[in-house]
Every structure is written in C-alpha cells, then in structure tokens.
C-alpha atoms as a PDB file:
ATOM      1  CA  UNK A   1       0.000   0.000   0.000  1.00  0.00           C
ATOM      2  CA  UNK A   2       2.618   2.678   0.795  1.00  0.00           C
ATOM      3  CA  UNK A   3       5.348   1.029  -1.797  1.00  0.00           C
ATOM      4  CA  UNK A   4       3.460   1.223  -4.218  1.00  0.00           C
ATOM      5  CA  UNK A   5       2.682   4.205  -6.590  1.00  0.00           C
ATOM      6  CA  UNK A   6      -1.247   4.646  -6.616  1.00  0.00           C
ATOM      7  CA  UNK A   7      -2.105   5.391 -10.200  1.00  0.00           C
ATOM      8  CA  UNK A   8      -3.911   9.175 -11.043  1.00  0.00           C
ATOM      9  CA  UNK A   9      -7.288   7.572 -11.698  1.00  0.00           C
ATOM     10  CA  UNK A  10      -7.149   6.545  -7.792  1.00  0.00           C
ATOM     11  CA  UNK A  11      -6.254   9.660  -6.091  1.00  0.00           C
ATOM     12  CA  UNK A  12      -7.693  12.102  -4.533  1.00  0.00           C
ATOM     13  CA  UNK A  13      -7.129  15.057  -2.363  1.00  0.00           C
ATOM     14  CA  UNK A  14      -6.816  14.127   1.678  1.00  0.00           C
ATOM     15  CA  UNK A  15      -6.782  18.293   2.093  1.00  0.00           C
ATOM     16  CA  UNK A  16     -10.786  17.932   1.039  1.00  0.00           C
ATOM     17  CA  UNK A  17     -11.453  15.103   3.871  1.00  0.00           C
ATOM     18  CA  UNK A  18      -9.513  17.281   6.620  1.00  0.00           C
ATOM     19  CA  UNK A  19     -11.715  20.291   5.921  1.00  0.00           C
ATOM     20  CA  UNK A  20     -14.705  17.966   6.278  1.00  0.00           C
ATOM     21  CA  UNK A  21     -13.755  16.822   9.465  1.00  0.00           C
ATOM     22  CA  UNK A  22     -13.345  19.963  10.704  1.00  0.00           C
ATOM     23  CA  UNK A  23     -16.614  20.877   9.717  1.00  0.00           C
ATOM     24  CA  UNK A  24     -18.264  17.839  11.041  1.00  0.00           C
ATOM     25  CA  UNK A  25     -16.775  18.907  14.533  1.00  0.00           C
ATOM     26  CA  UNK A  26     -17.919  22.167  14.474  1.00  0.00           C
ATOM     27  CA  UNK A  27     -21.729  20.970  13.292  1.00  0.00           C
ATOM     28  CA  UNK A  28     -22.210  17.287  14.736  1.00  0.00           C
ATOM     29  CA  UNK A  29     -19.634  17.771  17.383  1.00  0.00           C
ATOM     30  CA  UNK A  30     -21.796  21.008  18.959  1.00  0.00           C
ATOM     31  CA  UNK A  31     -24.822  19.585  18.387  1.00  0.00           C
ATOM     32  CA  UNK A  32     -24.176  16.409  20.686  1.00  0.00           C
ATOM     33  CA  UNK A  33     -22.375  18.979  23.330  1.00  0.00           C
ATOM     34  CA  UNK A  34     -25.311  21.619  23.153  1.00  0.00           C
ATOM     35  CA  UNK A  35     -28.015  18.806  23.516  1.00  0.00           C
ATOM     36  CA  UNK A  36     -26.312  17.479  26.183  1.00  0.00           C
ATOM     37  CA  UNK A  37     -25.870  20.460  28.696  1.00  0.00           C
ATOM     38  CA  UNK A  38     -28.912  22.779  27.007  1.00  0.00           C
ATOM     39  CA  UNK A  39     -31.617  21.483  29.449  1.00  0.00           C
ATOM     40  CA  UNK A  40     -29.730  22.376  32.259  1.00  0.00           C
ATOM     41  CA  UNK A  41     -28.727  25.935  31.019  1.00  0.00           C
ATOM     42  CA  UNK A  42     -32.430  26.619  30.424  1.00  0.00           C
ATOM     43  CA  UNK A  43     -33.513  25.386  34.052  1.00  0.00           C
ATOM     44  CA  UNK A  44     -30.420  27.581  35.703  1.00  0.00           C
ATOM     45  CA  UNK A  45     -31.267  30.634  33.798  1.00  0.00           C
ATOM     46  CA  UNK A  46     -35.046  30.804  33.884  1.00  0.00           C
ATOM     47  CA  UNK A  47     -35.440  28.673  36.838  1.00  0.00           C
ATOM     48  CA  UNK A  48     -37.541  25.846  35.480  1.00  0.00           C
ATOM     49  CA  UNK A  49     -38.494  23.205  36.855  1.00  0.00           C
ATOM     50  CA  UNK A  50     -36.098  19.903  35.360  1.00  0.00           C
ATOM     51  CA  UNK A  51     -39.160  18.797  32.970  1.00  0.00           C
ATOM     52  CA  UNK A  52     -40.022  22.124  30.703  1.00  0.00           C
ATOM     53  CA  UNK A  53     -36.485  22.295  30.764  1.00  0.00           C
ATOM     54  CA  UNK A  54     -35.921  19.440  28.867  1.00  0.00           C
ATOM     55  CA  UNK A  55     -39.218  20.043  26.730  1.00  0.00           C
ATOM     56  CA  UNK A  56     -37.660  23.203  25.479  1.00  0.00           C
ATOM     57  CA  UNK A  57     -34.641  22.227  25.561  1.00  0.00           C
ATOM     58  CA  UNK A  58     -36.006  19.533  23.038  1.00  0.00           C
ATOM     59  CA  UNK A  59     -36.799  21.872  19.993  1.00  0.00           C
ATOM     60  CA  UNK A  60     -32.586  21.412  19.532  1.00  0.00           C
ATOM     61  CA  UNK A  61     -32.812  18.354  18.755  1.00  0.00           C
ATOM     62  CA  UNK A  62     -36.087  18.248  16.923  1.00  0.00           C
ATOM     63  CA  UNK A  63     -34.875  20.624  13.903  1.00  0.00           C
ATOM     64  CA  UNK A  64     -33.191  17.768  13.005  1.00  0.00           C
ATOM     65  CA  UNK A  65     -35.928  16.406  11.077  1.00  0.00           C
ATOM     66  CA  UNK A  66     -36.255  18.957   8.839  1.00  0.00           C
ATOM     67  CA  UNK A  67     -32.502  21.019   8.996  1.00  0.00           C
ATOM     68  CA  UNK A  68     -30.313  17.880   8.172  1.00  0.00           C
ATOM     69  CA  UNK A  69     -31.755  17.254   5.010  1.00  0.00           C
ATOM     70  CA  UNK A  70     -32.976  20.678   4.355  1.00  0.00           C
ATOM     71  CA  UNK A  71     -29.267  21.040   4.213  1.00  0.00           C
ATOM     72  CA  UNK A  72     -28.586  18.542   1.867  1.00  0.00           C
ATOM     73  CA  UNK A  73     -31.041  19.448  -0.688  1.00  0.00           C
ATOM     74  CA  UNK A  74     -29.674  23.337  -0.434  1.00  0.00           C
ATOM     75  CA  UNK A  75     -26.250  21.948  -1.405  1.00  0.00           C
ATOM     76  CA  UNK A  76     -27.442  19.745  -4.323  1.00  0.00           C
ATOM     77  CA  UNK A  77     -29.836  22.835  -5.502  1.00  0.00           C
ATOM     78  CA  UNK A  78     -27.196  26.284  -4.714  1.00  0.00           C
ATOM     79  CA  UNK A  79     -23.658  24.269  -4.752  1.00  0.00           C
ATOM     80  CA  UNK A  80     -22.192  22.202  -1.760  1.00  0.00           C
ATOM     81  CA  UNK A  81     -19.177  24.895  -1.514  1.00  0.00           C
ATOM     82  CA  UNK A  82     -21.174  27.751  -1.231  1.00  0.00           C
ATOM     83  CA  UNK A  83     -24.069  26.228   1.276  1.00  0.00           C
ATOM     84  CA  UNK A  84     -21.349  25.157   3.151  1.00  0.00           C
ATOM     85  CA  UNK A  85     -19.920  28.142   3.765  1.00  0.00           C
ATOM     86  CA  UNK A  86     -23.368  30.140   4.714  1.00  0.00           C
ATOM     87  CA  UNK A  87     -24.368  27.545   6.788  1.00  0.00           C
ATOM     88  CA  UNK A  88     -21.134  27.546   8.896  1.00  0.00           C
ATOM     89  CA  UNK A  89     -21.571  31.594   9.111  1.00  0.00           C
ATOM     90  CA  UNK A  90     -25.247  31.043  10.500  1.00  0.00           C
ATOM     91  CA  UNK A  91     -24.057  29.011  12.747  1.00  0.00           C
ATOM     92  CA  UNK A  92     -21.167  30.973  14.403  1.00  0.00           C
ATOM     93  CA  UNK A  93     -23.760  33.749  14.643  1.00  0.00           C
ATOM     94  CA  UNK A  94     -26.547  31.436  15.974  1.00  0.00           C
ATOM     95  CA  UNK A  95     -23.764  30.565  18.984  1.00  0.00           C
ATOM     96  CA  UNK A  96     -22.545  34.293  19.308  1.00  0.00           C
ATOM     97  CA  UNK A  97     -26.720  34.750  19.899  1.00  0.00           C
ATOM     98  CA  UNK A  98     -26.883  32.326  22.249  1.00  0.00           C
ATOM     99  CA  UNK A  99     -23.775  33.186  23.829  1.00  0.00           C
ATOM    100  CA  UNK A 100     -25.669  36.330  25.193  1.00  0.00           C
ATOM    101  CA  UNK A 101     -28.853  34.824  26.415  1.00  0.00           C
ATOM    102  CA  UNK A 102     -28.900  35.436  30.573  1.00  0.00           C
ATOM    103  CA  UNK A 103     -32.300  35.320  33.079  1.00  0.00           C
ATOM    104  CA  UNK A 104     -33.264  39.161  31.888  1.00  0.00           C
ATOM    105  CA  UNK A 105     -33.980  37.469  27.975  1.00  0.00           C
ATOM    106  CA  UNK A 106     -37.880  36.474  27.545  1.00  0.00           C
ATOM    107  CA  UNK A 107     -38.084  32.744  27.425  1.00  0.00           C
ATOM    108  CA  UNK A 108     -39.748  32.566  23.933  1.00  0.00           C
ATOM    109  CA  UNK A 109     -37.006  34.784  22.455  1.00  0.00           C
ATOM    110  CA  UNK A 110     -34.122  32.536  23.841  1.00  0.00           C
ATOM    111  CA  UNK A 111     -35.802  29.249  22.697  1.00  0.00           C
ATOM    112  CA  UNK A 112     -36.586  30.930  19.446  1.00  0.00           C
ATOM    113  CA  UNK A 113     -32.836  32.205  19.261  1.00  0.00           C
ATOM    114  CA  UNK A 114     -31.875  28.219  19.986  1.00  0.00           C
ATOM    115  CA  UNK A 115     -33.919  26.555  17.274  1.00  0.00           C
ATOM    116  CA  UNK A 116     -32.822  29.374  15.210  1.00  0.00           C
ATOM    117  CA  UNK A 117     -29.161  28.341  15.335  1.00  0.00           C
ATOM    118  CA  UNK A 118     -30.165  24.795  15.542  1.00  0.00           C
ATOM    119  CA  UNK A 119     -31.102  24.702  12.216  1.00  0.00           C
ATOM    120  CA  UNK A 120     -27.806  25.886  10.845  1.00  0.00           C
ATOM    121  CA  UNK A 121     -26.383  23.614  13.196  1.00  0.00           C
ATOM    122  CA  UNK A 122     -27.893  20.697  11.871  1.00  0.00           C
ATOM    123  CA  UNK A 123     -28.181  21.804   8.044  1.00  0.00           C
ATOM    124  CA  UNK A 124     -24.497  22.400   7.774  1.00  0.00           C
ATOM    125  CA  UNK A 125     -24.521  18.445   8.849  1.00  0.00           C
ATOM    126  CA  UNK A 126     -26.647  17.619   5.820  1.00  0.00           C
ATOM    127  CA  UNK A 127     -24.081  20.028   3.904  1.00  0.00           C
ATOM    128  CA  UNK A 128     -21.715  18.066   4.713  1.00  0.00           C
ATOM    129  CA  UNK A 129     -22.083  14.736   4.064  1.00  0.00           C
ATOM    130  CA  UNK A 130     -23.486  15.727   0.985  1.00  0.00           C
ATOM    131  CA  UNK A 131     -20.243  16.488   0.023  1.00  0.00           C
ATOM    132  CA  UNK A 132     -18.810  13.130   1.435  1.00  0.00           C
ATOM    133  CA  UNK A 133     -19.649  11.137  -1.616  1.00  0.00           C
ATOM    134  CA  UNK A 134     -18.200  13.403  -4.048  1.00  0.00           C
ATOM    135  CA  UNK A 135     -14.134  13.013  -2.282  1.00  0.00           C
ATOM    136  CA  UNK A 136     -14.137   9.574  -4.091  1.00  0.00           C
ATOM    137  CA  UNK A 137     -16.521   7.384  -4.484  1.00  0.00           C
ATOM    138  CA  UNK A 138     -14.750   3.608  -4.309  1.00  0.00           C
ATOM    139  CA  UNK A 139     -14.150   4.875  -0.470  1.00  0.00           C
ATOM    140  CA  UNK A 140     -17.362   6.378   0.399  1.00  0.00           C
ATOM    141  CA  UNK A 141     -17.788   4.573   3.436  1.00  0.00           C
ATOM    142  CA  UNK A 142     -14.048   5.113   4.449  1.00  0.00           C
ATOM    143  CA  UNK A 143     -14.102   8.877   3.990  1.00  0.00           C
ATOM    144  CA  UNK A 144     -17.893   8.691   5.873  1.00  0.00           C
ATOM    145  CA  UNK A 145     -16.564   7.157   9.152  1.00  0.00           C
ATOM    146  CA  UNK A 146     -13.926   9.454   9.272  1.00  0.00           C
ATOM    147  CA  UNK A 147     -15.562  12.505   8.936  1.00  0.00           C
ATOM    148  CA  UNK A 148     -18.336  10.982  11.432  1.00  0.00           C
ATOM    149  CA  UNK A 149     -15.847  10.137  13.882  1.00  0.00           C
ATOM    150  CA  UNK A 150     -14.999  13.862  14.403  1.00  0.00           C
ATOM    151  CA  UNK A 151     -18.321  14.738  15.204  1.00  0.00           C
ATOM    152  CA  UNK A 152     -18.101  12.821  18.262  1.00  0.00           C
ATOM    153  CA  UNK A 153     -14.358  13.654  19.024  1.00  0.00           C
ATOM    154  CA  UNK A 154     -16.067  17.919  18.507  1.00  0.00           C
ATOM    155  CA  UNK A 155     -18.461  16.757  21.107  1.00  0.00           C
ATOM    156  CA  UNK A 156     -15.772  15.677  23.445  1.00  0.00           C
ATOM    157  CA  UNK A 157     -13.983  18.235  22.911  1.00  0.00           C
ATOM    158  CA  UNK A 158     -16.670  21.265  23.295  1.00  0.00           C
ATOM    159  CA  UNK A 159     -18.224  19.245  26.676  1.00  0.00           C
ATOM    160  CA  UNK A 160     -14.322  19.207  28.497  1.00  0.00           C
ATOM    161  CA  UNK A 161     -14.367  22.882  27.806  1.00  0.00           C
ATOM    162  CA  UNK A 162     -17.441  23.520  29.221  1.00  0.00           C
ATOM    163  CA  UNK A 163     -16.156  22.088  32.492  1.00  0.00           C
ATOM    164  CA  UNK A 164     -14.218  24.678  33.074  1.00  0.00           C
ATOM    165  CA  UNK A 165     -16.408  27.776  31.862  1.00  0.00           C
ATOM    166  CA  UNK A 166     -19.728  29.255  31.816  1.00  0.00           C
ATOM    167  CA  UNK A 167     -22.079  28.444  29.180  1.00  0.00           C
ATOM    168  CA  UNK A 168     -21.513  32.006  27.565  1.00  0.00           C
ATOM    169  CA  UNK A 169     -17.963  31.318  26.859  1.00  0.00           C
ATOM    170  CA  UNK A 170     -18.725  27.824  26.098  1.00  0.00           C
ATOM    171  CA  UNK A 171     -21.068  28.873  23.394  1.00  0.00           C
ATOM    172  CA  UNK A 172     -17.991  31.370  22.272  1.00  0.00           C
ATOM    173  CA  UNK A 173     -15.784  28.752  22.336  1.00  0.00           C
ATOM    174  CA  UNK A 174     -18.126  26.833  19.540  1.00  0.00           C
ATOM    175  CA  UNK A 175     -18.589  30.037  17.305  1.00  0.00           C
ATOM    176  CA  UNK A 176     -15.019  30.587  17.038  1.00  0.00           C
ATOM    177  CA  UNK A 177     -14.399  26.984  16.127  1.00  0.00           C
ATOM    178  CA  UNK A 178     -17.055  27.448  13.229  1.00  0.00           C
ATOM    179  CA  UNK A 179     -14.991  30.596  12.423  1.00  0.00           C
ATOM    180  CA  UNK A 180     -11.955  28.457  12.074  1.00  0.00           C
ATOM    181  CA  UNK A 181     -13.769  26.278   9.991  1.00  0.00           C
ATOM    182  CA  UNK A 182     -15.523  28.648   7.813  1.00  0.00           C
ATOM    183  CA  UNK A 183     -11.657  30.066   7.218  1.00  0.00           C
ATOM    184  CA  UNK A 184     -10.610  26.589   6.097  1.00  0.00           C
ATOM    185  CA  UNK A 185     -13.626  25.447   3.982  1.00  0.00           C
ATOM    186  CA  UNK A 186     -13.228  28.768   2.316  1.00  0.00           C
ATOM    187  CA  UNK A 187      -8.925  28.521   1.809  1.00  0.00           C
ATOM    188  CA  UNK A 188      -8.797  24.736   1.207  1.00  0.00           C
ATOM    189  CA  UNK A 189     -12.274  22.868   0.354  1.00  0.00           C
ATOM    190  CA  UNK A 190     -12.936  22.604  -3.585  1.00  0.00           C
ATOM    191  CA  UNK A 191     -16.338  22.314  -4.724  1.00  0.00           C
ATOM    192  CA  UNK A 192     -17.260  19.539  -6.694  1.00  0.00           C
ATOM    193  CA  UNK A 193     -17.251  19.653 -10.533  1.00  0.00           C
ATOM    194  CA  UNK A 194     -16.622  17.862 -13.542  1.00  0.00           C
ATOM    195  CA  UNK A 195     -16.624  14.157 -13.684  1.00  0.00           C
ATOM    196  CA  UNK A 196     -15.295  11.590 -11.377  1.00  0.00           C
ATOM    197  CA  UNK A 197     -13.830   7.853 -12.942  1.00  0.00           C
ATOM    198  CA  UNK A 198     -15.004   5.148 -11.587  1.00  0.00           C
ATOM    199  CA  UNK A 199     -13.315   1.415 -12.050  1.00  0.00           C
ATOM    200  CA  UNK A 200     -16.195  -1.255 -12.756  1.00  0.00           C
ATOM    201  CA  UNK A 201     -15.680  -4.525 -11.371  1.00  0.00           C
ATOM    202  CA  UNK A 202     -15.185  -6.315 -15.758  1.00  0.00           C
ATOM    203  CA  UNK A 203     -11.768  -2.964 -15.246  1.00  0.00           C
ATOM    204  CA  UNK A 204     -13.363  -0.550 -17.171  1.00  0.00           C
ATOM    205  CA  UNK A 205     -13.444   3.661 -16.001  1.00  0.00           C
ATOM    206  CA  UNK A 206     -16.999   5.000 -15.903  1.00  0.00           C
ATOM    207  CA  UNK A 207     -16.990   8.747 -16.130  1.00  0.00           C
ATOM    208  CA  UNK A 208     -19.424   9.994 -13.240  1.00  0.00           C
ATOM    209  CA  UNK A 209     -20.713  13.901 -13.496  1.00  0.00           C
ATOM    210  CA  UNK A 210     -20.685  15.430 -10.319  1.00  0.00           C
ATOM    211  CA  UNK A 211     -21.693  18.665 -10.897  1.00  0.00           C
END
C-alpha cells in the first residue's frame, strides 16, 4: 500500500477530507455537546423546573428532522461549496446569539434564538455529508466514518471545555471553532465539478458527473 505508486485515476485530495472533518466537529460535534448540557442551562437561567427544561430544551434536537436534510437538498440545488460556507456563518452567529442569552432574555425569544441556530447547526450536517460522496466514491464509506468520527471527538472536545467555563464562553468557544472552519472550507475545500472515474468490477473507467 505505501510502496506502491497509486495510479492518477485513484487519487484524490486528503486536504478535502480534513476540511470535512473539521466541519463535522464544528456541526455534529456542537450539536451532541449543546443537547447534552442545554436542558440544564435553560432550568439555571429561567429557573424551570427539570421537565419544561428538557421540553424546550427539546426543539434542539427536533430541527433535526427537517434542517439535516434541508441542508442537503440546499447543497445539491445552490452548490455544496457555497451552502457550506453560509451555513457555517449562520451558525457561528446562531452561537454568538446564544452566547448572550442570561435570566433578563424572555423565554420565547431565547428558545426561538436556539432553534434558530439549531437549524444551521444541523443543516451544515446535511451540507456536509453531501459532500462526502463526491471526495471519491470507491471509499465512500471510508471517507464517511472518518468525517463521522470527528463529530463525536467535537463533542468531546466542546463538553471538556465547558467544564471549566460558563455556558456564555462555552457557546464562544463553539462560534469561534465554526470561524476556524468557515476560514478553512473557504482557503482549502474545492467544490465539486466535472466528472469523477469510476473502475467497474469487468476494469473498465466509468466517467461519473458530479456537478
């Protein structure tokens, strides 16, 4: 595998499935950290009781049903580059939002405020993997578990820092990330075009539009 030069109709660019991961941890990686501690912030700061915490708390989570592949079908229909890159600037902002809700907010705004980044949250996880296919398409599910690995390693990573700060900062902490990763989808991630080869099974290349 590593003596061995891998022929130009095989390769592909490992910069692409970096930038992915990185995005992945932003998107997946908050979501998991935000879902997990988001129940709690609500009952500290409003002083609910544990169960319309959670409840509201819930509408996180619950964009998911229409955000993830909302998401997806915005990168197939405006280009994955491009949706990529507005969905990881909604999201930094949705963060910086919530990164200012305290006890003096009214509770409708700062729920609305959540689902409101939620969705960016979550559609810039259908963005994603919509771009997943396109790295190369003989390791699909390779390149997949990768970049789905990081969302759980974002996760980890966003939760440890919340055990040291307040929820503000935390939700900071999670913009800038998606700044960082807005810089590098912008700098480094290619948008899909042209034709991909495929190698058949009888050895012959099937050309494969992408775009």
């Amino acid at each position: 595998m590593f003596t061995e030069v891998v022929p130009p109709i095989h390769r592909y660019s490992f910069r692409q499935v970096a930038v992915l991961d990185l995005a992945y941890l932003v998107t997946f990686g908050s979501e998991l950290a935000v879902v997990s501690m988001l129940p709690l912030f609500f009952k500290d700061t409003f002083g609910l009781t544990q169960v319309l915490a959670g409840l509201l708390a819930s509408g996180y989570a619950f964009m998911n049903l229409f955000a993830r592949p909302g998401g997806g079908f915005m990168s197939d229909r405006f280009g994955r580059k491009r949706t990529l890159l507005i969905l990881l600037t909604g999201l930094a902002l949705g963060y910086f939002v919530m990164s200012q809700i305290t006890s003096q907010w009214r509770l409708p705004l700062a729920v609305l405020a959540t689902m409101a980044c939620s969705f960016f949250v979550q559609a810039g996880e259908g963005a994603v993997f919509a771009m997943v296919p396109l790295v190369k398409r003989r390791l699909t599910g390779q390149v997949a578990g990768m970049v789905g690995a990081y969302g759980n390693v974002g996760a980890v990573c966003f939760l440890t820092v919340l055990s040291f700060v307040d929820p503000g900062i935390f939700f900071l902490v999670i913009a800038g990330a998606a700044v960082v990763s807005l810089v590098a989808t912008f700098l480094f991630l290619d948008e899909p075009e042209g034709q991909m080869a495929e190698v058949l099974p009888d050895g012959t290349v099937q050309m494969i539009d992408v775009s």
